[in-house]
Protein backbone atom coordinates (compact mmCIF):
# COMPACT_ATOMS: atom_id res chain seq x y z
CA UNK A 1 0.00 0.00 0.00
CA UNK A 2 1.43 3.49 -0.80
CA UNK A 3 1.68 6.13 1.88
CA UNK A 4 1.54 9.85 1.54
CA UNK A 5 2.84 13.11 2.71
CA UNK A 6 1.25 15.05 5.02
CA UNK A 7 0.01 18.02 3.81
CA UNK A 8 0.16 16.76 0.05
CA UNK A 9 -1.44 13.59 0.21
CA UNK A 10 -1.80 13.33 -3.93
CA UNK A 11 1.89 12.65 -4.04
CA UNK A 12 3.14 9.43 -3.31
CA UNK A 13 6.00 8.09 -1.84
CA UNK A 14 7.83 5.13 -3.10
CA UNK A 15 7.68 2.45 -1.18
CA UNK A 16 6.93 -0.10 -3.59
CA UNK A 17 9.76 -1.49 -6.27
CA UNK A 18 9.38 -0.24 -9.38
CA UNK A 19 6.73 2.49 -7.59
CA UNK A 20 6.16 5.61 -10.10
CA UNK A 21 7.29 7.60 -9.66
CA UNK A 22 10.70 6.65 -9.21
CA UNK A 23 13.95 8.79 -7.91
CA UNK A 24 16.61 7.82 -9.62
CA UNK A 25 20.64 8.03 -8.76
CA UNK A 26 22.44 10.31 -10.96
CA UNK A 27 25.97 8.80 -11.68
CA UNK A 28 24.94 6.60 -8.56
CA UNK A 29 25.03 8.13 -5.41
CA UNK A 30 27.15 11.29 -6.24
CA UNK A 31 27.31 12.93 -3.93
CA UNK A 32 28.72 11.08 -1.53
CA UNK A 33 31.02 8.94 -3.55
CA UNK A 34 32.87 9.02 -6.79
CA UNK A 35 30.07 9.00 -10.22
CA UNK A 36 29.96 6.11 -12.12
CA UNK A 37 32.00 3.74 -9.86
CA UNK A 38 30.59 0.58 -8.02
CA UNK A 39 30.88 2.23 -4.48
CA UNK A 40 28.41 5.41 -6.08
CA UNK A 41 26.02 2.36 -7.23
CA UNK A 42 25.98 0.13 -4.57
CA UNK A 43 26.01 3.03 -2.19
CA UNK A 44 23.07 4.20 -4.20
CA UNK A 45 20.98 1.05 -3.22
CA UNK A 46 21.87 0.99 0.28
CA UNK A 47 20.26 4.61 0.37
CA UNK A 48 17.31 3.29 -1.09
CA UNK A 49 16.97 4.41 -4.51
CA UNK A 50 14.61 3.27 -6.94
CA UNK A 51 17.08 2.82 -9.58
CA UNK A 52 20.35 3.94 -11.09
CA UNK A 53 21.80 5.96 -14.21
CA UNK A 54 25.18 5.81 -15.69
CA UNK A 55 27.01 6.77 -18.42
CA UNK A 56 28.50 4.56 -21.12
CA UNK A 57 30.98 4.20 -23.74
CA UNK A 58 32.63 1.96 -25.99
CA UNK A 59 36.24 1.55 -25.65
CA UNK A 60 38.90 0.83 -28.71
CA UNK A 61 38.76 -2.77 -28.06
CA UNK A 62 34.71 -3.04 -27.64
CA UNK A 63 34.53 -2.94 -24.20
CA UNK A 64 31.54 -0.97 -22.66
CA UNK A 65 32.49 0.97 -19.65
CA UNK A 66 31.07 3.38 -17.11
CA UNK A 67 32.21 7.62 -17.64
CA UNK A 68 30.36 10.56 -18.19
CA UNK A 69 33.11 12.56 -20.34
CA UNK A 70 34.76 10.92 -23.36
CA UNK A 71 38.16 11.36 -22.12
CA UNK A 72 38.94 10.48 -18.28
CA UNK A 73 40.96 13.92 -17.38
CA UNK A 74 37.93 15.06 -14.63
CA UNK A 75 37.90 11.99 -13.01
CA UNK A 76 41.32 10.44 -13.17
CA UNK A 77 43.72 13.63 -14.00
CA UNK A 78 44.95 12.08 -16.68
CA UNK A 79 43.43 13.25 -19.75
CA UNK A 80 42.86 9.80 -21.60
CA UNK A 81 40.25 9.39 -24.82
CA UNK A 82 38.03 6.58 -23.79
CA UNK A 83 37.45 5.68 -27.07
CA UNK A 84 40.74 5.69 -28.14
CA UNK A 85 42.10 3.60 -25.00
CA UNK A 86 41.41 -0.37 -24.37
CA UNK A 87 39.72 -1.34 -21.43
CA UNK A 88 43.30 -2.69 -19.42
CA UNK A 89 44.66 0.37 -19.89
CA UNK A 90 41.61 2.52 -18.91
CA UNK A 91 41.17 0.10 -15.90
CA UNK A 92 44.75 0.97 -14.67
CA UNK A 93 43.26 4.74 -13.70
CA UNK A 94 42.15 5.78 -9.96
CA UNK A 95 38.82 7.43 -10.32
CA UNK A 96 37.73 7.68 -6.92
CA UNK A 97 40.86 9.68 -5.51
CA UNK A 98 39.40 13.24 -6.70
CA UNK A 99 36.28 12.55 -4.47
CA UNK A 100 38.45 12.05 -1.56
CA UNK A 101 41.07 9.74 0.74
CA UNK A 102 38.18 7.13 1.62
CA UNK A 103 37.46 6.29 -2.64
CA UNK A 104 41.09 6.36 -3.44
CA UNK A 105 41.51 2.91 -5.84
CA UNK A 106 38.12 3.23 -7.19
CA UNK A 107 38.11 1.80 -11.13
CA UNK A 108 35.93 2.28 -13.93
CA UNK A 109 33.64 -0.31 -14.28
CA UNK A 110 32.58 -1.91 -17.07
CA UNK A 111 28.48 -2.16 -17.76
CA UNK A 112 28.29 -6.07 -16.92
CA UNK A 113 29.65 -4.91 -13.50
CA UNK A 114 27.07 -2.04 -12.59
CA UNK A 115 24.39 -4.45 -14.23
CA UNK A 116 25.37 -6.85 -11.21
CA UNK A 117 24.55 -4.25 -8.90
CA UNK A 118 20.90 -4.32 -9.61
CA UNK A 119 18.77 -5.88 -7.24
CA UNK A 120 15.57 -7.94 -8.03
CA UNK A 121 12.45 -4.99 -8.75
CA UNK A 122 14.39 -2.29 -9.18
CA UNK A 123 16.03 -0.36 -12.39
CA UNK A 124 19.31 0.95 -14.44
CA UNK A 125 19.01 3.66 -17.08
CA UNK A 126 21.87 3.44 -19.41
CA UNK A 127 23.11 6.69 -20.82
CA UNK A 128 24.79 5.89 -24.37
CA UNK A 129 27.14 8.48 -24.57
CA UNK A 130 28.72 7.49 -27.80
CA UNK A 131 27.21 6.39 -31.18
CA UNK A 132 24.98 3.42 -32.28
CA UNK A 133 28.43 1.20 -32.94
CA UNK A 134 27.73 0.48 -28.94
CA UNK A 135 24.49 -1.11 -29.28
CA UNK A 136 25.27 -5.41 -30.40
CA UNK A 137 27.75 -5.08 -27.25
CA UNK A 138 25.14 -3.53 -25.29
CA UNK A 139 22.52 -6.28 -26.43
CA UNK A 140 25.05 -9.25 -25.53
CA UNK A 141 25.80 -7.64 -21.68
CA UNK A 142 21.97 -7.31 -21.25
CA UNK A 143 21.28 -10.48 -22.10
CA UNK A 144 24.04 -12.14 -20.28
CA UNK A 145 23.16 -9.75 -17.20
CA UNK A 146 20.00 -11.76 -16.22
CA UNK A 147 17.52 -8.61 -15.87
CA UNK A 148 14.43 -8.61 -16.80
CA UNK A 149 13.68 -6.29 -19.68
CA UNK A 150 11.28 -4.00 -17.76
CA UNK A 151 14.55 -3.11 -15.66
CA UNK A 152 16.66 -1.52 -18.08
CA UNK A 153 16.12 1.39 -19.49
CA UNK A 154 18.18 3.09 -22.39
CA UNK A 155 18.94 6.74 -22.83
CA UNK A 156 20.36 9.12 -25.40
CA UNK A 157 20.80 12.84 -26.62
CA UNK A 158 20.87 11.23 -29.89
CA UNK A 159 17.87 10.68 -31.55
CA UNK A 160 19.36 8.30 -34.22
CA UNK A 161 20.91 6.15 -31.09
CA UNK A 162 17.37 6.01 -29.86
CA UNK A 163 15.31 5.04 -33.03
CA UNK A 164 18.29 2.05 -33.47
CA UNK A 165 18.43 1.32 -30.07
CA UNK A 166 14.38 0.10 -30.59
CA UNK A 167 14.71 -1.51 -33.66
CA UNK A 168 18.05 -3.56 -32.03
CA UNK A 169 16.18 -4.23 -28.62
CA UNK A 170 12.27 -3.56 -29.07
CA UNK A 171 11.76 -5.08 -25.42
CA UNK A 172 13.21 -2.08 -23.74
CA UNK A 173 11.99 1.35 -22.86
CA UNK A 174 14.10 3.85 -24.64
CA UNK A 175 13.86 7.45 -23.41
CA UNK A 176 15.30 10.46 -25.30
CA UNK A 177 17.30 12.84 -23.35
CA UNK A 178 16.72 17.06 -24.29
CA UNK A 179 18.35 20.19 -22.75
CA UNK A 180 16.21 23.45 -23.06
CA UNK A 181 17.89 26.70 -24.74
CA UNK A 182 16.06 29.96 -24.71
CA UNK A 183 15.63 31.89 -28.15
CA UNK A 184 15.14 35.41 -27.64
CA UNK A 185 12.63 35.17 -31.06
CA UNK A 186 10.86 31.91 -30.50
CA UNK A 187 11.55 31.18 -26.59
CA UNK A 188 12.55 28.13 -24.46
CA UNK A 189 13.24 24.83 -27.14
CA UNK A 190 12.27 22.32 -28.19
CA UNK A 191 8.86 22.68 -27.33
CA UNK A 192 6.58 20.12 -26.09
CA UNK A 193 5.28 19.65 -29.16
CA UNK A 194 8.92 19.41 -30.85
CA UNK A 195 10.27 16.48 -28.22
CA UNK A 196 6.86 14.62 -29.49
CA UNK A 197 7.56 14.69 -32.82
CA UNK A 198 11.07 13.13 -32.04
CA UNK A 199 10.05 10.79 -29.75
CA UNK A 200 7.30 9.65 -32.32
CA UNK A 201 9.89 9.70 -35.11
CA UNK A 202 12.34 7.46 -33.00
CA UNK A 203 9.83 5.65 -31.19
CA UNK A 204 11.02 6.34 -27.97
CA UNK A 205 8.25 5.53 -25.31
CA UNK A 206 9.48 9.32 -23.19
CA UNK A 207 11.85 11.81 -22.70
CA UNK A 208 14.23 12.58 -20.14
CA UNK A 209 14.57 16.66 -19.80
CA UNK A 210 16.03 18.78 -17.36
CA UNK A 211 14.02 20.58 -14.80
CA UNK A 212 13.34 23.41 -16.23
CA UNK A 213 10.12 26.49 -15.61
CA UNK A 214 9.07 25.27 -19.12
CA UNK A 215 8.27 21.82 -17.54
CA UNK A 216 4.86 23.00 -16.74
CA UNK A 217 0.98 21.62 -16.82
CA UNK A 218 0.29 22.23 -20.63
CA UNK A 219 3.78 20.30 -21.43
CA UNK A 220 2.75 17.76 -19.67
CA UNK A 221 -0.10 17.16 -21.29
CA UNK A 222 0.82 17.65 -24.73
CA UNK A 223 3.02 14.29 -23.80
CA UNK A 224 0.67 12.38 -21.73
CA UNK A 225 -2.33 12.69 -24.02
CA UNK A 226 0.16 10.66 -26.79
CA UNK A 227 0.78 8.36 -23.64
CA UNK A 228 4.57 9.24 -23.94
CA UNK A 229 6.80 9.45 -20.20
CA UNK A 230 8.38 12.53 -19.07
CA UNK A 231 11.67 12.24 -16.68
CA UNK A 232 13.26 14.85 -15.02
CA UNK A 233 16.72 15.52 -14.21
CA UNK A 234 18.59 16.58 -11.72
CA UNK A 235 16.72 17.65 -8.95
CA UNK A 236 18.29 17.84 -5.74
CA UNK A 237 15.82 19.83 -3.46
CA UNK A 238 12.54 18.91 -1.99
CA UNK A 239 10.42 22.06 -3.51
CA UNK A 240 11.57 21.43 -6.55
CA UNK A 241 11.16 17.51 -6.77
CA UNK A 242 7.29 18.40 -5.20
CA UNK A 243 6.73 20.27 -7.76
CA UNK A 244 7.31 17.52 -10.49
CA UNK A 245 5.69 15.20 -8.67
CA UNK A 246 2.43 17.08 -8.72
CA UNK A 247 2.71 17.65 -12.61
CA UNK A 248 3.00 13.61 -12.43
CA UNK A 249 6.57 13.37 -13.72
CA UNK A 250 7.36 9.54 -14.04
CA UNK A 251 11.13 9.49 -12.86
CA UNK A 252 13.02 12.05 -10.82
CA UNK A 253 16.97 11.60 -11.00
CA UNK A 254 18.75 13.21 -8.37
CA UNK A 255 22.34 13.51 -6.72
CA UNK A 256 21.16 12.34 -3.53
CA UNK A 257 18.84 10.27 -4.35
CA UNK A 258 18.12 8.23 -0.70
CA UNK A 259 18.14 11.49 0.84
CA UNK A 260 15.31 12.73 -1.54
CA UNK A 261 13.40 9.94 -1.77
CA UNK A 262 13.44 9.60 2.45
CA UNK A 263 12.89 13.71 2.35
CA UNK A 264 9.67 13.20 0.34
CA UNK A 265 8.40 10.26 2.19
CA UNK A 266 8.99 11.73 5.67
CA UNK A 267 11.38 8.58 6.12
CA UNK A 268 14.50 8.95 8.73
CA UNK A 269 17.81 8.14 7.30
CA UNK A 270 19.37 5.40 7.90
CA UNK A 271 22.18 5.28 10.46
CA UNK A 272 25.93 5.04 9.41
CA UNK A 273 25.31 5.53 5.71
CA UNK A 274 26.07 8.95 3.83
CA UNK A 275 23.98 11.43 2.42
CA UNK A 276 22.84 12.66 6.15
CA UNK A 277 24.44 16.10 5.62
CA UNK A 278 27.78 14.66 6.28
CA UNK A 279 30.46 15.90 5.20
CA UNK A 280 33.08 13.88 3.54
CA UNK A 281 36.91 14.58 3.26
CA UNK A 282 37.95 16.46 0.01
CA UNK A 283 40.11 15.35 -2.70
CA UNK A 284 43.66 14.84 -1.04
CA UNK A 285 45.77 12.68 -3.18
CA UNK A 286 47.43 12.29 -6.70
CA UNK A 287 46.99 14.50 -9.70
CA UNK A 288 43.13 14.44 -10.48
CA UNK A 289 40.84 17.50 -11.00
């Protein structure tokens, strides 16, 4: 059964797996531990998350690994082109040290590793950061992973990633990701009406937007009356994330994740994890960021 807020009792807290709608860890559980290792996912779990989202690329030698940027100088300090690089020698890098003492060691993982991480009922949205070329290796990890379909969902800016990420793996929600730029002459973009006509065009079942003002009732409808999903991204304050949630956004990915989701739900934390307010030691060692 699905409890509510006080005060707000048509939004609903997540309590069930899968519940929608869902907060989501951005990069894992960022920001208390390095994005995109196994600590920030696992850590992300034991916080409570719904799901996860990471970014992936395709190394030189057709490995599919877990970074954000597509060369590893933020992370690791050394400036290294992901797809240029085979996995050994991209594994060799320490991208936990910049976070701090505690994550010094951390790796980047590859995707069959975070896929591990998932528990039974709850949910990983891939980010495909490079081109299509990624999707037969992505297809083979997914189906060696043993997740069920409905727990995998996969993302891109790219809306000829998407529309070949459905024809290579129909079974899976695919969501296409949009910014929002304002044009002095014809105002915020794409419009609601625009990100339909992609997602139609790529048959992508939603689309994953930032939070932005232009996020509003009439948007929201213009998408739910063609039964297509809207996700939001990144919200990392409770006004904000109530906001969505009365519009009826479907997914809610956040830095802090467990502490948002327990925030909304009126939860306590649990004791001895992060994401409390604590603070955790700076970056102290080698030659990252």
């Amino acid at each position: 059964m699905s409890r509510y807020i006080a005060g707000t009792e048509h939004i609903p807290c997540f309590g069930s797996a899968l519940a929608t709608p869902a907060v989501i860890a951005h990069r894992g559980a960022a920001d208390d531990a390095p994005e995109n290792t196994l600590a920030a996912f696992k850590l992300a779990w034991q916080q409570g998350a719904d799901g996860i989202e990471g970014d992936f690329h395709l190394t030189r030698d057709g490995e599919i690994v877990c970074i954000h940027d597509a060369d590893t100088r933020r992370t690791a300090g050394r400036g290294v082109k992901v797809a240029e690089a085979t996995f050994a020698e991209l594994r060799r890098l320490d991208v936990g040290c910049w976070k701090g003492e505690p994550w010094r060691g951390a790796r980047i993982p590859t995707l069959g590793e975070v896929l591990a991480t998932v528990p039974a009922g709850k949910r990983v949205c891939i980010e495909i950061k490079c081109g299509a070329e990624i999707l037969p290796a992505l297809k083979a990890a997914l189906a060696g992973s043993g997740l069920q379909s409905e727990q995998a969902i996969v993302m891109s800016f790219d809306p000829n990633v998407i529309a070949e990420a459905k024809r290579l793996l129909p079974q899976l929600k695919a969501l296409w990701l949009t910014d929002f730029k304002a044009d002095p002459a014809t105002g915020v973009q794409p419009t609601a009406t625009e990100i339909l006509q992609t997602l139609e065009k790529t048959g992508a079942e939603g689309v994953g937007c930032r939070a932005h003002p232009v996020v509003d009732q009439a948007f929201m409808q213009t998408l739910r009356t063609a039964q297509k999903e809207v996700h939001l991204w990144t919200v990392d304050d409770v006004p904000t994330a109530k906001r969505y949630l009365e519009l009826g956004a479907d997914s809610l990915t956040s830095n802090r994740a467990g502490w948002l989701k327990r925030q909304l739900c009126g939860e306590p934390g649990n004791p001895g994890l992060p994401n409390q307010e604590t603070t955790l030691p700076k970056r102290t060692c080698g030659d990252s960021r």
